[in-house]
N, C-alpha and C. Protein backbone atom coordinates (compact mmCIF):
# COMPACT_ATOMS: atom_id res chain seq x y z
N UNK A 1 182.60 77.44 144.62
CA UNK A 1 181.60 76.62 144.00
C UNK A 1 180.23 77.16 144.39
N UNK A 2 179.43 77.23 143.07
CA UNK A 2 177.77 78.18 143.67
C UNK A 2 177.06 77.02 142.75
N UNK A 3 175.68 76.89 143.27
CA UNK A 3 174.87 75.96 143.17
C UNK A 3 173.85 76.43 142.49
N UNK A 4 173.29 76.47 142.05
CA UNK A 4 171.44 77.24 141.69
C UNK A 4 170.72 75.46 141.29
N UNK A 5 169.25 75.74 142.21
CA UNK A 5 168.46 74.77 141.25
C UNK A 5 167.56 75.41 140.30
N UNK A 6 167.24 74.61 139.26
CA UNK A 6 166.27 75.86 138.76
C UNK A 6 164.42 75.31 139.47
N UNK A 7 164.39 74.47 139.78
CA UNK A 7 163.47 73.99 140.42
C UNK A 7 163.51 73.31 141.55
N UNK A 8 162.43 73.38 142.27
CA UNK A 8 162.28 73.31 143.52
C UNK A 8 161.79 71.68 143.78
N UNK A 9 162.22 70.87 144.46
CA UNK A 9 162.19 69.62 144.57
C UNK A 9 162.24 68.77 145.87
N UNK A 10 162.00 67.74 146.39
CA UNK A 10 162.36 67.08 147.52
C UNK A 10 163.73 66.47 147.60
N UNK A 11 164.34 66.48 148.75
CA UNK A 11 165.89 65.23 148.45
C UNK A 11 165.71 64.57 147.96
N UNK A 12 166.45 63.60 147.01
CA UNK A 12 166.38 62.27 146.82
C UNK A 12 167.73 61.80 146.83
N UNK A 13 167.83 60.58 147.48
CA UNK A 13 169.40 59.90 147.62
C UNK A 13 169.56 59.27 146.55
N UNK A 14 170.45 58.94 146.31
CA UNK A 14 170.58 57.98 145.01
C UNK A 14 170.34 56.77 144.76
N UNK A 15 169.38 56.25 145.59
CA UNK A 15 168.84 54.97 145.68
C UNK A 15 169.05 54.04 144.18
N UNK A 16 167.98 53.53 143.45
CA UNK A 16 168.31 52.75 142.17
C UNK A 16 168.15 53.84 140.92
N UNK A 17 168.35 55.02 140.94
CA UNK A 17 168.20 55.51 140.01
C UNK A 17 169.32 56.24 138.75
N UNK A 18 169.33 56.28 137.89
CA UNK A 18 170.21 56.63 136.76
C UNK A 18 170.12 58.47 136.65
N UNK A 19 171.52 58.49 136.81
CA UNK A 19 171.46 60.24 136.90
C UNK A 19 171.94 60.47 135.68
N UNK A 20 172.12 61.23 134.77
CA UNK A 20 172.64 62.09 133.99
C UNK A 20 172.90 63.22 134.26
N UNK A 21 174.40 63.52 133.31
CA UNK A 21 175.19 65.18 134.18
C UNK A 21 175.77 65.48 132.26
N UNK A 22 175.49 67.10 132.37
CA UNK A 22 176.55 67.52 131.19
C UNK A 22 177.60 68.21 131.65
N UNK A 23 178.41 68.44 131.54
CA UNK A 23 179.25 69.11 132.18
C UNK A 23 179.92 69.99 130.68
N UNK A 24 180.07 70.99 131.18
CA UNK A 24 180.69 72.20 130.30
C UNK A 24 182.23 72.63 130.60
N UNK A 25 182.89 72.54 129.71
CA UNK A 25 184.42 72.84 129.99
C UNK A 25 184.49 73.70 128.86
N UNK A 26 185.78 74.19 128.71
CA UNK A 26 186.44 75.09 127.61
C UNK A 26 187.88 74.73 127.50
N UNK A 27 188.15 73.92 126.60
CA UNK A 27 189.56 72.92 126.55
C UNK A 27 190.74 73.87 126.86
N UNK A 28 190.39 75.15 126.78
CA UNK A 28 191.83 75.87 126.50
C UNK A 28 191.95 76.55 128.63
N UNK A 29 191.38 75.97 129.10
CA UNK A 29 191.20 76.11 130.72
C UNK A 29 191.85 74.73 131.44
N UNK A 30 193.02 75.24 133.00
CA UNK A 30 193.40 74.50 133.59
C UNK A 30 192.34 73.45 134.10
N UNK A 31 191.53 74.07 134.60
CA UNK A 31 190.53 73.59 135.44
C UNK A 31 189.85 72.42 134.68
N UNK A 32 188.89 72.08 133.35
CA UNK A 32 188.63 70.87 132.97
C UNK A 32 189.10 69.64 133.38
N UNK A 33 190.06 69.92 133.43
CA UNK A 33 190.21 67.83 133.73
C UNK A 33 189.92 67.65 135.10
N UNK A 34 190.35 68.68 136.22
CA UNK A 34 189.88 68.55 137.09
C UNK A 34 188.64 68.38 137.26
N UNK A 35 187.44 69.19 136.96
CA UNK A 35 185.77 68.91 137.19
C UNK A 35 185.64 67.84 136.66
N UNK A 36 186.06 67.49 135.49
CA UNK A 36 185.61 65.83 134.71
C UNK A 36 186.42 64.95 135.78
N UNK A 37 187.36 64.76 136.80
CA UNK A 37 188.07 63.84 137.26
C UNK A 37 187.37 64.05 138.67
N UNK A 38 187.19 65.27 138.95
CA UNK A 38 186.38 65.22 140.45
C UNK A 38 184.92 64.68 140.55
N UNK A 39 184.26 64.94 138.98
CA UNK A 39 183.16 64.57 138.89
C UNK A 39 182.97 62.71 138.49
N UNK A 40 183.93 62.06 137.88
CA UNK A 40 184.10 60.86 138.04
C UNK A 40 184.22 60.48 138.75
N UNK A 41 185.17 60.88 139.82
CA UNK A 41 185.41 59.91 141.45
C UNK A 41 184.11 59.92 142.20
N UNK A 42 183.21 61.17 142.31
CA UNK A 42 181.57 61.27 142.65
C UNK A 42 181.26 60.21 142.28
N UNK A 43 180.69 60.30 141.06
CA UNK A 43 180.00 59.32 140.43
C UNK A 43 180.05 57.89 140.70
N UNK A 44 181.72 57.35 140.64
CA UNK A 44 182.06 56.09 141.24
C UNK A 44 182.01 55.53 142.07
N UNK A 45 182.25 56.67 143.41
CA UNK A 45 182.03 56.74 144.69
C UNK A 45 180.71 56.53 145.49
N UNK A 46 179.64 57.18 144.08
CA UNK A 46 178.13 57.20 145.25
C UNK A 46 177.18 56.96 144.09
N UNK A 47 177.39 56.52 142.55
CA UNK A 47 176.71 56.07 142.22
C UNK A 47 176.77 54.94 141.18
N UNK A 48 177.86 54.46 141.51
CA UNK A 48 178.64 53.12 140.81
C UNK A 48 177.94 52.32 139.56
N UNK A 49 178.38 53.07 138.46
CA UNK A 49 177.73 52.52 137.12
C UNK A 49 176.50 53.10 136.86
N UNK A 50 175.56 53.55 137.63
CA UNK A 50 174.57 54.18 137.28
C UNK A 50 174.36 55.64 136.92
N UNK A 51 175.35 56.00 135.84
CA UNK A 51 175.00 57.26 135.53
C UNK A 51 176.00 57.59 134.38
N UNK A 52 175.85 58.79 133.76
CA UNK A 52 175.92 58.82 132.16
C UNK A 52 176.78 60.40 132.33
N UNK A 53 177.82 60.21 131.96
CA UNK A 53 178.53 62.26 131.50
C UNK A 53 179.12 62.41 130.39
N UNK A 54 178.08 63.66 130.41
CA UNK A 54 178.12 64.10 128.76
C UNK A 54 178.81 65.42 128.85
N UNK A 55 180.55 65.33 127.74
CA UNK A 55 180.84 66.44 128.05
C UNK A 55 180.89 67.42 127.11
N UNK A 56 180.58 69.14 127.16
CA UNK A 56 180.55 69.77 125.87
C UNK A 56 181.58 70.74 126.48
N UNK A 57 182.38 70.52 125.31
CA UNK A 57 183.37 71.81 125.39
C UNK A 57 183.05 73.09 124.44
N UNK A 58 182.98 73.83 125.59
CA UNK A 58 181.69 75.13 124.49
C UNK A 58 182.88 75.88 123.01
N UNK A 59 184.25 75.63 123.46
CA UNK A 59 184.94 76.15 122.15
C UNK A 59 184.43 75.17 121.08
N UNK A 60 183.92 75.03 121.51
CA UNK A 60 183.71 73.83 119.84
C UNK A 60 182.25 73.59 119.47
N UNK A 61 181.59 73.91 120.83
CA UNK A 61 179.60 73.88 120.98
C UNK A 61 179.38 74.67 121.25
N UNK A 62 179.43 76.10 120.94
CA UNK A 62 178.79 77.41 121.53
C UNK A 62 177.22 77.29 121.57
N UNK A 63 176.44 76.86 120.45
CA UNK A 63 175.28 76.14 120.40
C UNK A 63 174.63 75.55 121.86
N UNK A 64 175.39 74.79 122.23
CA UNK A 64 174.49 74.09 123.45
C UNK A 64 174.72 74.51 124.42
N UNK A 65 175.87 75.23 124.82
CA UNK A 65 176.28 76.39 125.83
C UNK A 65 174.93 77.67 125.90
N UNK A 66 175.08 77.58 124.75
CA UNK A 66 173.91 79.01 124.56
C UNK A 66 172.11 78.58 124.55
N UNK A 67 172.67 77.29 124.40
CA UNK A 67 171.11 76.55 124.49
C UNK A 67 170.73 76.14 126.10
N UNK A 68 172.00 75.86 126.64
CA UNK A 68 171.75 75.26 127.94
C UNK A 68 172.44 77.06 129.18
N UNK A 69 172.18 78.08 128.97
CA UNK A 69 172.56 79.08 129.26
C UNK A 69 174.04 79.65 130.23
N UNK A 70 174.87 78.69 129.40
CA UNK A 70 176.17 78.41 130.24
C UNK A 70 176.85 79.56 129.83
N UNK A 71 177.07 80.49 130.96
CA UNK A 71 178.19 81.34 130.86
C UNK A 71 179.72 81.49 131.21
N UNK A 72 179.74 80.21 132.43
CA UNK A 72 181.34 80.08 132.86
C UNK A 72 181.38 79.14 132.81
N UNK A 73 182.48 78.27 132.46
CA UNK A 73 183.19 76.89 133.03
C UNK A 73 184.23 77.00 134.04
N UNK A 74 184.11 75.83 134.71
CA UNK A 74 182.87 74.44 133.94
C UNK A 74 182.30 74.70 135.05
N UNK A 75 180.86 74.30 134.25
CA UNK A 75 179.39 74.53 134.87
C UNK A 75 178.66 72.60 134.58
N UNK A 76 178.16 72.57 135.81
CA UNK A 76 177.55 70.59 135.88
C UNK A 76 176.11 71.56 135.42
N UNK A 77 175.17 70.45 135.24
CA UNK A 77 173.85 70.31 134.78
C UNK A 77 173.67 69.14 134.99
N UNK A 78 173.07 68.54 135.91
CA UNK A 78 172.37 67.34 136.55
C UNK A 78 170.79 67.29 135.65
N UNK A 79 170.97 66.65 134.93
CA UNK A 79 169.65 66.29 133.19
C UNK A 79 168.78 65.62 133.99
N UNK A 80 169.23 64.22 134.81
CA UNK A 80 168.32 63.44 135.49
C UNK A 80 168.98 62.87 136.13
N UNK A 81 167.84 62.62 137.45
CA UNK A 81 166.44 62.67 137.76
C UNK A 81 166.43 64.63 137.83
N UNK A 82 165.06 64.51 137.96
CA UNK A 82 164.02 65.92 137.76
C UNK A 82 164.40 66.60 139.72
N UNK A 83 164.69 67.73 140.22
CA UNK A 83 164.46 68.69 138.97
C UNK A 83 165.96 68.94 138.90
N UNK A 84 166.12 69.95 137.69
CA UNK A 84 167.77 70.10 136.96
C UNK A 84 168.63 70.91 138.04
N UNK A 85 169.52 70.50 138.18
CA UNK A 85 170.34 71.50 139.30
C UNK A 85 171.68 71.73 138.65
N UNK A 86 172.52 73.34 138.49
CA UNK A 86 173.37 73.68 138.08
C UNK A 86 174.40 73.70 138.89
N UNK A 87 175.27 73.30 139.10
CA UNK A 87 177.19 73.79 139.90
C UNK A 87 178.03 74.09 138.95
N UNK A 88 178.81 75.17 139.68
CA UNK A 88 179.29 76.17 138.83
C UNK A 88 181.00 76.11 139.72
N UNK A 89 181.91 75.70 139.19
CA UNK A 89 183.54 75.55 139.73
C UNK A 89 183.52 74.13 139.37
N UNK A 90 185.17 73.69 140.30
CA UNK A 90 186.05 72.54 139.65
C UNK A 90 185.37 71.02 140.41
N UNK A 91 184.22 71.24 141.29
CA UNK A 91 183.79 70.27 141.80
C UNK A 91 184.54 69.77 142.80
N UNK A 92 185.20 70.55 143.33
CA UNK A 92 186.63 70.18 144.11
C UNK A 92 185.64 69.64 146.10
N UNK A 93 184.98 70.79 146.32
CA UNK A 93 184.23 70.62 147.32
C UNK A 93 182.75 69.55 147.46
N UNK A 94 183.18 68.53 147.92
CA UNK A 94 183.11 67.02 147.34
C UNK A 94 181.43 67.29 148.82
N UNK A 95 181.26 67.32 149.91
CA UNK A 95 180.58 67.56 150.15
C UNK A 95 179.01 68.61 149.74
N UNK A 96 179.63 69.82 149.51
CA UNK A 96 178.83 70.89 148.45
C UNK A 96 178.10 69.88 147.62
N UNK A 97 179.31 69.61 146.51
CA UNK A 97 178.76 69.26 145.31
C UNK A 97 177.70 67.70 145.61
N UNK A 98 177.62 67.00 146.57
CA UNK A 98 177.34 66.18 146.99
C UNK A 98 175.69 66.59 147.28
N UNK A 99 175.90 67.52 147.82
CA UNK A 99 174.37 67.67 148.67
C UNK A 99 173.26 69.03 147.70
N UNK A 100 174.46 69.13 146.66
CA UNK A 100 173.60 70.26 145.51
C UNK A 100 173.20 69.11 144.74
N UNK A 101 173.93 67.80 144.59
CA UNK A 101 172.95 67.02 143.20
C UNK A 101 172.02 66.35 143.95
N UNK A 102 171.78 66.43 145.39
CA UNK A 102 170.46 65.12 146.63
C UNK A 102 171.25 63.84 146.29
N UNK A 103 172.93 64.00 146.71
CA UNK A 103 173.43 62.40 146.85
C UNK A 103 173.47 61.90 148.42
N UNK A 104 173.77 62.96 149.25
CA UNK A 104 173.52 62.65 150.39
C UNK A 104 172.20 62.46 150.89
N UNK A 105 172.19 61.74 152.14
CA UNK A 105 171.36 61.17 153.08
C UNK A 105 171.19 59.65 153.01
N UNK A 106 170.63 59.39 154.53
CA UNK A 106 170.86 57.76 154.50
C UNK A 106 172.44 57.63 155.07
N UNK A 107 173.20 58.36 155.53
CA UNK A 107 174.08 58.01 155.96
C UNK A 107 175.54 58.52 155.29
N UNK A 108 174.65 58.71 153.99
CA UNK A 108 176.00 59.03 153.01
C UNK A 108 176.82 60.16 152.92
């Protein structure tokens, strides 16, 4: 799992705020259900109802793959809050992926 932000930002925990994630799969790959199922238990886990996943499967959206510069799946895109941060694998490494979107701190 590799991380890139594309911008440079302060932590933020997930206090009251609404995140949005796209997540990129390619249906004809083992791995999808896993990132969409690892990335749900996240979500449920640390930000309970407050947040939105949008998923594009690039066999079918090459368009927004190519718009949003996705070359492998599945690749996350954290939309909001600012700034956008990319993870790239099955989301399996629940810590990683934790502290690449600023869900940790405060204890969490």
């Amino acid at each position: 799992m590799k991380a890139r932000r594309r911008e440079r930002g302060r932590s933020a925990t997930a206090g009251g705020e609404s995140y949005v994630f796209r997540l990129f799969v390619a249906s004809s790959e083992s791995t999808p259900p896993q990132a969409s199922g690892n990335l749900a238990r996240l979500c449920e886990e640390h930000l309970q109802g407050r947040y939105q996943i949008e998923t594009v499967d690039v066999l079918k959206d090459a368009a927004a793959a190519h718009k949003n510069n996705v070359l492998v799946t599945p690749t996350l895109i954290l939309i909001k809050p600012l700034p956008k941060v990319t993870v790239l694998g099955n989301l399996s490494e629940t810590r990683q992926v934790l502290a690449a979107l600023r869900l940790m701190g405060n204890g969490r």
